[in-house]
N, C-alpha and C. Protein backbone atom coordinates (compact mmCIF):
# COMPACT_ATOMS: atom_id res chain seq x y z
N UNK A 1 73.21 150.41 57.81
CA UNK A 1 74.01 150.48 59.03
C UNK A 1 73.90 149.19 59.83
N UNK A 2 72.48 148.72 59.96
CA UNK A 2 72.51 147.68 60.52
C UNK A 2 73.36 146.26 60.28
N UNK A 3 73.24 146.51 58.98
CA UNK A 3 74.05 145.30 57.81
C UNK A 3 75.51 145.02 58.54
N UNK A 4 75.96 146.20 58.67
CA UNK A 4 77.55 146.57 58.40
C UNK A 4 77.86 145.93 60.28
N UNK A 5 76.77 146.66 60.83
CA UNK A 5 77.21 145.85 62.20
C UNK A 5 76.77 144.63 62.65
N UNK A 6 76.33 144.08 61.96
CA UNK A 6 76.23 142.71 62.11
C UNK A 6 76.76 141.95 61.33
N UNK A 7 77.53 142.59 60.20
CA UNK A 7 78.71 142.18 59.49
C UNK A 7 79.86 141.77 60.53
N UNK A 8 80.38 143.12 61.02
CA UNK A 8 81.21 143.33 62.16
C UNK A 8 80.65 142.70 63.54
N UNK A 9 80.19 142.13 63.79
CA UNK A 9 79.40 141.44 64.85
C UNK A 9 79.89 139.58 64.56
N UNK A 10 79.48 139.63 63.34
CA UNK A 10 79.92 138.14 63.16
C UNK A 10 81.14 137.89 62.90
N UNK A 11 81.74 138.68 62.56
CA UNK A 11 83.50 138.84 62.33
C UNK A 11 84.21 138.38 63.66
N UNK A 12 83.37 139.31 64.38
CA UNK A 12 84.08 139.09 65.90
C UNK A 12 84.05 137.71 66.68
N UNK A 13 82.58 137.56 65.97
CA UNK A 13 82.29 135.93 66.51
C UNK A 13 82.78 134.98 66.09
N UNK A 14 83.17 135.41 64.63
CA UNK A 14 84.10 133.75 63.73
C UNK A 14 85.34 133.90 64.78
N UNK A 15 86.08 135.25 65.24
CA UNK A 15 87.30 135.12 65.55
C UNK A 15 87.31 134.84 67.05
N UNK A 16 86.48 135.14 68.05
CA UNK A 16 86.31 134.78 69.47
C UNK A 16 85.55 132.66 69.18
N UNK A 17 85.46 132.16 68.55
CA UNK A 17 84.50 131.25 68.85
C UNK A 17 85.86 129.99 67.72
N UNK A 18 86.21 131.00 67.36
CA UNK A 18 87.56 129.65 66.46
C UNK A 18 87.01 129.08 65.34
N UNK A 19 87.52 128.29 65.05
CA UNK A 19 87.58 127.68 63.17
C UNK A 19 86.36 127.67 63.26
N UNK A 20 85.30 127.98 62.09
CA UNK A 20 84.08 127.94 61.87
C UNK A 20 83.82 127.47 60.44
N UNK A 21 82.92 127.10 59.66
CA UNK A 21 82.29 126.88 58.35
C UNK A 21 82.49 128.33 57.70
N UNK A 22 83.15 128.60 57.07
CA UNK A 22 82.88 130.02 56.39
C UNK A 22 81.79 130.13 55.33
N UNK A 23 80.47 130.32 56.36
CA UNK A 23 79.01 130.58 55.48
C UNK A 23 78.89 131.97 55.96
N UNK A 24 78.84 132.77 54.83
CA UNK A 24 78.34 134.32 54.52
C UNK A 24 76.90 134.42 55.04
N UNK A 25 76.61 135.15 56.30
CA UNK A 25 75.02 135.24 56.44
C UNK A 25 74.79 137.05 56.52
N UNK A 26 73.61 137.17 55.97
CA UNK A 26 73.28 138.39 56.31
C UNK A 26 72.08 138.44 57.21
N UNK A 27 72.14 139.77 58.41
CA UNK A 27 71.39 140.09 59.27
C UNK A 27 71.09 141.56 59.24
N UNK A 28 69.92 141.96 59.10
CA UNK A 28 69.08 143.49 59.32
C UNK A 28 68.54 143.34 60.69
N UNK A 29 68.18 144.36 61.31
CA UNK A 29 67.84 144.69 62.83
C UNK A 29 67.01 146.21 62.76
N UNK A 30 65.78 146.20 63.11
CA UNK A 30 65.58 147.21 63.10
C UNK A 30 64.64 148.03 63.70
N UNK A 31 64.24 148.51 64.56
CA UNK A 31 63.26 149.06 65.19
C UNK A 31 61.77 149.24 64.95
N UNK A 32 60.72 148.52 65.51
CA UNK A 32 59.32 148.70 64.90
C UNK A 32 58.83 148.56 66.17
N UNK A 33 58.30 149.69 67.09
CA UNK A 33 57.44 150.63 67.82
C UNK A 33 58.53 149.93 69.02
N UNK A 34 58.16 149.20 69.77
CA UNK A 34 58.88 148.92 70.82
C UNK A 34 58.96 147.58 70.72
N UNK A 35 59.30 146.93 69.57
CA UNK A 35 60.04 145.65 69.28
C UNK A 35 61.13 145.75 68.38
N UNK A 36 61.90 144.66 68.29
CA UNK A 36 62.59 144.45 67.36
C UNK A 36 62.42 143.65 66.00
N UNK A 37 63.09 143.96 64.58
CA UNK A 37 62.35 142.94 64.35
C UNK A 37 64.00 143.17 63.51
N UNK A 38 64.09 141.04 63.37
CA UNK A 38 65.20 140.68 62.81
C UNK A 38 65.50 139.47 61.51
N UNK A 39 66.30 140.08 60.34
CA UNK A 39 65.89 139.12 59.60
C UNK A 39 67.54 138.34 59.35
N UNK A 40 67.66 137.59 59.11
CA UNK A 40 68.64 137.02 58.73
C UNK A 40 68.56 135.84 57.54
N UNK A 41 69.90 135.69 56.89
CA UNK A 41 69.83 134.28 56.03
C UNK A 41 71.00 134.19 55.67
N UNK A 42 71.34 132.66 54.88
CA UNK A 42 72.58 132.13 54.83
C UNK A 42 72.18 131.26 53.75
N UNK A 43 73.32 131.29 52.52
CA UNK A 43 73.05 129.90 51.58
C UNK A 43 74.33 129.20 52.12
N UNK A 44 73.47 127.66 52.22
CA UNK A 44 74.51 126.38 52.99
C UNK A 44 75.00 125.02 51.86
N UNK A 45 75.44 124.69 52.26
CA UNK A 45 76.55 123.71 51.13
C UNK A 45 76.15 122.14 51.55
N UNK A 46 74.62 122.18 52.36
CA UNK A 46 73.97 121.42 52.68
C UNK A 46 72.75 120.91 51.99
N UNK A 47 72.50 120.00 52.06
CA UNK A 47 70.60 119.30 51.24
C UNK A 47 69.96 119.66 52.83
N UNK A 48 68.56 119.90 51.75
CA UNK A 48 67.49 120.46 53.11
C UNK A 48 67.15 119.36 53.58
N UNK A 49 67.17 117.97 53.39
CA UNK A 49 66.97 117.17 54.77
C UNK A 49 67.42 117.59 55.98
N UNK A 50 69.31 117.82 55.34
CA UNK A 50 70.41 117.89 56.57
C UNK A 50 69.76 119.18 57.34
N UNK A 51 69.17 120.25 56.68
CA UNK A 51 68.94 121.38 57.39
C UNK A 51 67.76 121.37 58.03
N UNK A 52 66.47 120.32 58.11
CA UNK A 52 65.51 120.66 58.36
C UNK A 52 65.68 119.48 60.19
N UNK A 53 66.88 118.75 59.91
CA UNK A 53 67.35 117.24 60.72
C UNK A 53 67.85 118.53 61.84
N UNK A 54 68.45 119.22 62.15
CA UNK A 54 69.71 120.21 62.33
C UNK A 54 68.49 121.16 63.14
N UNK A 55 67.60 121.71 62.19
CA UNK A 55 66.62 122.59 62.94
C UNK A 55 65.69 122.50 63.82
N UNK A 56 64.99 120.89 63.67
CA UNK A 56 64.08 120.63 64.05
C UNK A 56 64.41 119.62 65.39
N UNK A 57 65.81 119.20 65.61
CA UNK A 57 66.36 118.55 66.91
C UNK A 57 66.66 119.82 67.84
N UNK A 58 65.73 119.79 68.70
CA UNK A 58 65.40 121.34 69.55
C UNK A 58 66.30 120.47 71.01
N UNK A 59 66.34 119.28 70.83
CA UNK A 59 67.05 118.92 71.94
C UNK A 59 68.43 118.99 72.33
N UNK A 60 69.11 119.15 70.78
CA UNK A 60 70.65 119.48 70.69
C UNK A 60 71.11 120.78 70.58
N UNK A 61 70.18 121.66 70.93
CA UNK A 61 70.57 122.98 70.41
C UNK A 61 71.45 123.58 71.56
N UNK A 62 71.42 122.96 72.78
CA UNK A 62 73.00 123.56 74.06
C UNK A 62 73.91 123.05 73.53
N UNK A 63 74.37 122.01 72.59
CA UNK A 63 75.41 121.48 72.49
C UNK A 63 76.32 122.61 71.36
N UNK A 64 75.19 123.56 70.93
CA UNK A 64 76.10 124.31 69.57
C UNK A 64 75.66 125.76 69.73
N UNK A 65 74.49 125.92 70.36
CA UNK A 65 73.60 127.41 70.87
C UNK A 65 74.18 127.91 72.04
N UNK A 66 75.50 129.32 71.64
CA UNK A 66 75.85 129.89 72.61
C UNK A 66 74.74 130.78 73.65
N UNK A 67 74.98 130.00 75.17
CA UNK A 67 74.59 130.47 76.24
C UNK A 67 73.06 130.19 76.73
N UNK A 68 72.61 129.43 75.37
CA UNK A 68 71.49 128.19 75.75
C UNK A 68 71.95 126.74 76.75
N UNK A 69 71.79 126.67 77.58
CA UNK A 69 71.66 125.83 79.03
C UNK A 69 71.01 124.61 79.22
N UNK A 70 69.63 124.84 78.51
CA UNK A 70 68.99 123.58 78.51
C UNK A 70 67.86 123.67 77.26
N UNK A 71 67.79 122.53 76.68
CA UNK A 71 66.37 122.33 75.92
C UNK A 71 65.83 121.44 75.67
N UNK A 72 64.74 121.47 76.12
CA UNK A 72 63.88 120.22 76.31
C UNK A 72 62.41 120.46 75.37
N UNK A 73 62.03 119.66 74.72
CA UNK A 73 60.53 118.88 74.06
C UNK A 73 60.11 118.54 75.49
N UNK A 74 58.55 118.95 75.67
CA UNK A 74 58.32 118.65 76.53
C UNK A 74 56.45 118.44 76.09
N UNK A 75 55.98 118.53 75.22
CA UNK A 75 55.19 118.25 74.72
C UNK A 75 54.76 118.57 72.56
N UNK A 76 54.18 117.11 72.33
CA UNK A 76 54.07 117.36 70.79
C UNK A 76 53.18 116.81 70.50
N UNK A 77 52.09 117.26 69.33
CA UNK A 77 50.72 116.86 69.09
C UNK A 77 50.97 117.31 67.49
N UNK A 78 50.77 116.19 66.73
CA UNK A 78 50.70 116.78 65.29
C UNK A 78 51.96 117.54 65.00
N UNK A 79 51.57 118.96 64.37
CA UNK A 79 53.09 119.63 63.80
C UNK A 79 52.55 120.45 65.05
N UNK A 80 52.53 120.53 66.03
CA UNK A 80 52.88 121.40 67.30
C UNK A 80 53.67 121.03 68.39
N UNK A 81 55.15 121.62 68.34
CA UNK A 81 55.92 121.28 69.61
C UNK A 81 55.98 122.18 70.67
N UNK A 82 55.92 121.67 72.10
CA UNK A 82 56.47 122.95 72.70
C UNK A 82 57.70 122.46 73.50
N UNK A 83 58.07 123.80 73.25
CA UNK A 83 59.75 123.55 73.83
C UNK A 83 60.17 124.50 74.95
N UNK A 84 61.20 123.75 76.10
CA UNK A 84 61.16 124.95 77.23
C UNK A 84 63.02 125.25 77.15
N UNK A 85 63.05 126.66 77.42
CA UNK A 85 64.75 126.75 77.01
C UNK A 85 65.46 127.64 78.13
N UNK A 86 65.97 127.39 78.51
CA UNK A 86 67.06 128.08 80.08
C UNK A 86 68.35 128.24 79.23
N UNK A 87 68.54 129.46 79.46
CA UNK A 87 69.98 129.81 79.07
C UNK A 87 70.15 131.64 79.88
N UNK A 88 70.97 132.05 78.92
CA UNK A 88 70.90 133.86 78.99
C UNK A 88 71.76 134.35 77.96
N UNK A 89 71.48 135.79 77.84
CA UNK A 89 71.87 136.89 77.07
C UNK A 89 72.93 137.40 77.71
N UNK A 90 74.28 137.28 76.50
CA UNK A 90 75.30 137.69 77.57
C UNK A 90 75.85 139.43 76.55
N UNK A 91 76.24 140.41 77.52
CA UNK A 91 76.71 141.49 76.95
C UNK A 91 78.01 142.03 77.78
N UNK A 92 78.86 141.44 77.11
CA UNK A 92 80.08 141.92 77.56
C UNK A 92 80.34 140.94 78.63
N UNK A 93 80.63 141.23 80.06
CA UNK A 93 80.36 140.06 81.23
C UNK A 93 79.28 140.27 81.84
N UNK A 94 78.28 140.98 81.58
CA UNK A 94 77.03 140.69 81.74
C UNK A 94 76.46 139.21 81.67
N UNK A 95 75.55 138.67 82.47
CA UNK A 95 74.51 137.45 81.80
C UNK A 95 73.43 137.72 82.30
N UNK A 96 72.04 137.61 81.46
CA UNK A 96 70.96 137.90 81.85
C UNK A 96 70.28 136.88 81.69
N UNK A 97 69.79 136.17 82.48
CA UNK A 97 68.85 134.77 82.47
C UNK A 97 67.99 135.04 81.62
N UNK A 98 67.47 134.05 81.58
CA UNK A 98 66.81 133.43 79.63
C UNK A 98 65.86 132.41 79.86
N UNK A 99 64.86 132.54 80.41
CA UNK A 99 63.61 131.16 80.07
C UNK A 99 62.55 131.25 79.27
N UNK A 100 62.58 130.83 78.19
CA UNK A 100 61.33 130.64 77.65
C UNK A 100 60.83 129.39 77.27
N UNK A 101 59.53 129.58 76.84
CA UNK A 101 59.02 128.22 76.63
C UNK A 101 58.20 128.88 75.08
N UNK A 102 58.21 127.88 74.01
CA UNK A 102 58.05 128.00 72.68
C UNK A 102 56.74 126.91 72.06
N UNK A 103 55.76 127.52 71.45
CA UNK A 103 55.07 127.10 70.71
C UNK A 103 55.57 126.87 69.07
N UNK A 104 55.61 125.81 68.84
CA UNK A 104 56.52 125.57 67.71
C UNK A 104 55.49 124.94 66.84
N UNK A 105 55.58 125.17 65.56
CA UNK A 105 54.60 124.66 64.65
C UNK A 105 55.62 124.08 63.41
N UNK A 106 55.79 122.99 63.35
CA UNK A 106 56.43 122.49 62.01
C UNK A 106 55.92 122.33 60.93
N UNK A 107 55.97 123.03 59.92
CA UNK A 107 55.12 122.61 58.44
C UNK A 107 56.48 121.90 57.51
N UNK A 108 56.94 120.61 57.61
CA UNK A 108 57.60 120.45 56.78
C UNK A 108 57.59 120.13 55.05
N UNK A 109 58.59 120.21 54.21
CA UNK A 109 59.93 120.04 54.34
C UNK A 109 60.61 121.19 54.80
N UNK A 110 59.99 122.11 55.13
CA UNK A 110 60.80 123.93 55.08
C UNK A 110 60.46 124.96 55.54
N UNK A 111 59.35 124.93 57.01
CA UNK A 111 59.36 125.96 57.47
C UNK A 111 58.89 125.58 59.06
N UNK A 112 59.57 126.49 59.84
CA UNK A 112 59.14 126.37 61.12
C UNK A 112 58.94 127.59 61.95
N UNK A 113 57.37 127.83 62.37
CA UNK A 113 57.29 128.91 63.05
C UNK A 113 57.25 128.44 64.29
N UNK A 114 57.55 129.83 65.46
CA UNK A 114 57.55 129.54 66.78
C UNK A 114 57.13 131.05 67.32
N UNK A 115 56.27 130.89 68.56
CA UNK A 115 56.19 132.05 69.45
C UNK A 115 56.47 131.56 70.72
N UNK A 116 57.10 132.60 71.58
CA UNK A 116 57.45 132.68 72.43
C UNK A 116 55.60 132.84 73.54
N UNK A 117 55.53 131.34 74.35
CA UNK A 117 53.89 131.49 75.08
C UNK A 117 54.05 131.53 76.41
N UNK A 118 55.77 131.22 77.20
CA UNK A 118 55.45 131.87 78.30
C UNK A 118 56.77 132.45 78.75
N UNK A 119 57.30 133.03 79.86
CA UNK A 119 59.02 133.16 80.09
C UNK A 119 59.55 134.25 80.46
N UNK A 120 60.57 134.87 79.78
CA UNK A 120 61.08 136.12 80.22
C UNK A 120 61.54 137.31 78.93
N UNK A 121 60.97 136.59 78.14
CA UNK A 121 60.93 137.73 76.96
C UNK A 121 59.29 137.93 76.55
N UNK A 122 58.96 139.50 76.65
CA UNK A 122 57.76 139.72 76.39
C UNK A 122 57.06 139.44 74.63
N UNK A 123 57.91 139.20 73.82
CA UNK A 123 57.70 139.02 72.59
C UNK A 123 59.13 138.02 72.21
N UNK A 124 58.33 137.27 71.47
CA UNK A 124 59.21 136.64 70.35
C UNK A 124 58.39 135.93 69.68
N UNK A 125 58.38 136.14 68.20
CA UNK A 125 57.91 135.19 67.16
C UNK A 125 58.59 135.06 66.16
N UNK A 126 59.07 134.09 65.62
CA UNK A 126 60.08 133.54 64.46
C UNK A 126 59.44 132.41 63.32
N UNK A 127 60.14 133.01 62.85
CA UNK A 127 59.53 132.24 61.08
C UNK A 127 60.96 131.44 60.54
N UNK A 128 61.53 129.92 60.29
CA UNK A 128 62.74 129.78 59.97
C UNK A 128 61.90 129.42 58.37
N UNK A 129 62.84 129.80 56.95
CA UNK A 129 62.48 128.85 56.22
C UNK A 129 63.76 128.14 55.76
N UNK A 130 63.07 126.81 55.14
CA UNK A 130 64.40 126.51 54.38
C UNK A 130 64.03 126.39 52.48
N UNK A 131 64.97 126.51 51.41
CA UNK A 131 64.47 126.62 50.47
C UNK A 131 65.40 125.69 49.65
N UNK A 132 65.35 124.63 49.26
CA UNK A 132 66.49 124.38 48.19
C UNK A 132 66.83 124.62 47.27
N UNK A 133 68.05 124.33 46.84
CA UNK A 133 68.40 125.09 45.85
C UNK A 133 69.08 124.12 44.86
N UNK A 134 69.93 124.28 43.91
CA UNK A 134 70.72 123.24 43.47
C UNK A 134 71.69 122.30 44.15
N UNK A 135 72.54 123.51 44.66
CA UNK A 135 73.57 123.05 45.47
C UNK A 135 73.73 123.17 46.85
N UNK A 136 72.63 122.88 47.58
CA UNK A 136 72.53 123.38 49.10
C UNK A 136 71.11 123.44 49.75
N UNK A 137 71.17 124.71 49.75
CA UNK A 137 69.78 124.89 50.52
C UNK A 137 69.95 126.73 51.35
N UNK A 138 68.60 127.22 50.92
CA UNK A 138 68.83 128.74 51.41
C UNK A 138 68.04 128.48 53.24
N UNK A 139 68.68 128.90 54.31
CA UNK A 139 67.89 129.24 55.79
C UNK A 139 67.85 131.17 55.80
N UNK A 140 66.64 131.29 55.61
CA UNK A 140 66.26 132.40 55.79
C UNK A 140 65.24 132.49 57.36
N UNK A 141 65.38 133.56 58.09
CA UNK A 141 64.78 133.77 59.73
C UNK A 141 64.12 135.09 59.60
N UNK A 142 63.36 135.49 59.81
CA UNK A 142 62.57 136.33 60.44
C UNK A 142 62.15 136.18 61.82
N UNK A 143 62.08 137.36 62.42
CA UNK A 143 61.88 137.29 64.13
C UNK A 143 61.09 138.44 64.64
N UNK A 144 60.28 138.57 65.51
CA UNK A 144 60.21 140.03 66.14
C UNK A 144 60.27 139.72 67.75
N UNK A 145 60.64 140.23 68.63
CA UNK A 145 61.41 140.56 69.73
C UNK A 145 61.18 141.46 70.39
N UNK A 146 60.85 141.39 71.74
CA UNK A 146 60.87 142.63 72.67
C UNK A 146 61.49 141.26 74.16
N UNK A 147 62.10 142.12 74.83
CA UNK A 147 62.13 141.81 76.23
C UNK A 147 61.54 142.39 77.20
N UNK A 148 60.79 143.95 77.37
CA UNK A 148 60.34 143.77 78.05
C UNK A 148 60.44 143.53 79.64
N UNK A 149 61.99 143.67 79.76
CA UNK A 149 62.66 143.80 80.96
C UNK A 149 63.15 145.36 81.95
N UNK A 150 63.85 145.74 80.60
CA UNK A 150 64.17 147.08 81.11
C UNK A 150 65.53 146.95 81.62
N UNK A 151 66.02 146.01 81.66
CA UNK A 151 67.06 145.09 82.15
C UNK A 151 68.30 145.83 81.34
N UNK A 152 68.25 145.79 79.77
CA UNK A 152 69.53 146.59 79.38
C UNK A 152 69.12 147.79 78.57
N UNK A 153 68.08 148.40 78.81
CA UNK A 153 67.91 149.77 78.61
C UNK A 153 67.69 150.38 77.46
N UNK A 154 68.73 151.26 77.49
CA UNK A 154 68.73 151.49 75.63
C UNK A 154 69.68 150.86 74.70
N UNK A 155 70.38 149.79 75.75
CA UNK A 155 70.92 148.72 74.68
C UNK A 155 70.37 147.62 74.34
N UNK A 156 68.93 147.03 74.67
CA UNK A 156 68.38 146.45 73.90
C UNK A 156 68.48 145.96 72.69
N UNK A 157 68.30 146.81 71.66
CA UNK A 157 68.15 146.53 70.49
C UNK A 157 69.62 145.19 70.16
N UNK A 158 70.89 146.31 70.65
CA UNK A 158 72.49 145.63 70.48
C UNK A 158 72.14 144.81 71.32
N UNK A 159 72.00 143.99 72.59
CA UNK A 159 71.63 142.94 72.83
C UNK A 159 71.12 141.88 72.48
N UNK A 160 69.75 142.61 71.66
CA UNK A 160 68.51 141.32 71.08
C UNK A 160 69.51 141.30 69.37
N UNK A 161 70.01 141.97 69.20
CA UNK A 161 71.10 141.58 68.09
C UNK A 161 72.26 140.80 68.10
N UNK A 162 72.86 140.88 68.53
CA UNK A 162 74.15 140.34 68.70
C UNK A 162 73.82 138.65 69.39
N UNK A 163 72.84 138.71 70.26
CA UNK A 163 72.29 137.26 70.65
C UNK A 163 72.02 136.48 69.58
N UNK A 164 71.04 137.40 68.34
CA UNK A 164 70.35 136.87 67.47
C UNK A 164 71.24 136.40 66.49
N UNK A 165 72.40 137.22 66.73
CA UNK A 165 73.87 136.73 65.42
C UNK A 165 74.08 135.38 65.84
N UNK A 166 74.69 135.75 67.08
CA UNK A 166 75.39 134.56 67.56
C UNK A 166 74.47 133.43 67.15
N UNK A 167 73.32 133.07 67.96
CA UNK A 167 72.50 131.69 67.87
C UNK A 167 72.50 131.64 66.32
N UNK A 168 72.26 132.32 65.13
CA UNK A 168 71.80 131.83 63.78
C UNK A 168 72.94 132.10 63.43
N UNK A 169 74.24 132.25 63.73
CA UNK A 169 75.79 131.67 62.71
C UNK A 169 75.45 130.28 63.40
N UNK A 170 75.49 129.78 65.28
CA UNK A 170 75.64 129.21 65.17
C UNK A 170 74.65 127.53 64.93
N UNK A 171 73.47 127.96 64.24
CA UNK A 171 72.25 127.22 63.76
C UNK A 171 73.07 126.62 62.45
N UNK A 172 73.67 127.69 62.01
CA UNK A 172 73.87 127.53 60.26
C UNK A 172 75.27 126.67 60.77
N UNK A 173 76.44 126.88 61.14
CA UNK A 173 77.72 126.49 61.74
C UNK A 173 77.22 124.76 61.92
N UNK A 174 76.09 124.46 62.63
CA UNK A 174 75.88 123.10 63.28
C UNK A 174 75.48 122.46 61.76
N UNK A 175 74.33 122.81 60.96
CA UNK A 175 73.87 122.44 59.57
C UNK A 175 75.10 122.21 58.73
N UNK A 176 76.10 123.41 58.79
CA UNK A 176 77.19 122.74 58.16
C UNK A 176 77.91 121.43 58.46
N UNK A 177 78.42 121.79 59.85
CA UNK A 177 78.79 120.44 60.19
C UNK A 177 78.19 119.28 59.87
N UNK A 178 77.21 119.19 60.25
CA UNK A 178 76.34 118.16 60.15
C UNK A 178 76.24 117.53 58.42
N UNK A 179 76.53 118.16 57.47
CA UNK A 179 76.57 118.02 56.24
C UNK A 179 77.88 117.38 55.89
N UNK A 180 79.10 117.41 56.71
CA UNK A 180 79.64 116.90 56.16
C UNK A 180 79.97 115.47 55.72
């Protein structure tokens, strides 16, 4: 079920957001105690340089990350970045402000974890990998999620989903571009 609406979730988004890369991604969503936890992935028509160049510029991510505002590097030591991010969660004409700040750990060529260490979501931890392949390169995401607000209730879950579509079509959308 989850599949199918986040099938239908990104449908809506290729057609509200205009010409896009037509990369097939799949996203599961699914409830574990009072978080979320979300997986997604996409095979890209990109080399994992281009994808790891694409992932790891945390500074360009307002220019292509719907309803992300600002992002700034604001400190880096070794493979540890931290990053601070102002934006919001929008549902319908709803907007719900968005600050967090991210402990980011780069293990390159192909994986980047991050937790969420201070802000307005009570949980977030994400795993990106990248994997190559012959012709491209696989971005697979794992996430778990809580807000912790109370803010949208028992729509949560469709919130911390549909956010999570949007930003990783448009992660994968920018990697494409960027490949060409």
């Amino acid at each position: 079920m989850a599949l199918v609406v986040g099938a239908l979730l990104s449908l809506a988004m290729a057609l509200v957001a205009g010409p896009a890369v037509a990369v097939a991604i799949t996203v599961s969503v699914e409830r574990r105690g009072d978080a979320i936890a979300i997986e997604a992935g996409a095979t890209l028509g990109v080399d994992a340089a281009t994808a790891w160049r694409v992932l790891t510029d945390y500074g360009r991510y307002p220019e292509f990350v719907p309803g992300l505002t600002a992002s700034r590097v604001v400190a880096r030591s070794g493979p540890t970045v931290i990053v601070e991010q102002d934006g919001y969660a929008q549902v319908w004409l709803l907007r719900a402000p968005v600050s967090v700040t991210y402990e980011i750990t780069e293990l390159p060529p192909g994986r980047v974890r991050s937790r969420a260490v201070a802000g307005s979501l009570r949980l977030l931890d994400s795993d990106y990998r990248l994997t190559p392949l012959p012709n491209g390169v696989r971005l697979d995401y794992s996430g778990l999620a809580a807000t912790g607000t109370g803010f949208f209730g028992p729509f949560e879950q469709w919130v911390i989903e549909q956010n999570a579509m949007q930003r990783f079509q448009a992660l994968v959308d920018a990697m494409e571009r960027a490949g060409r």
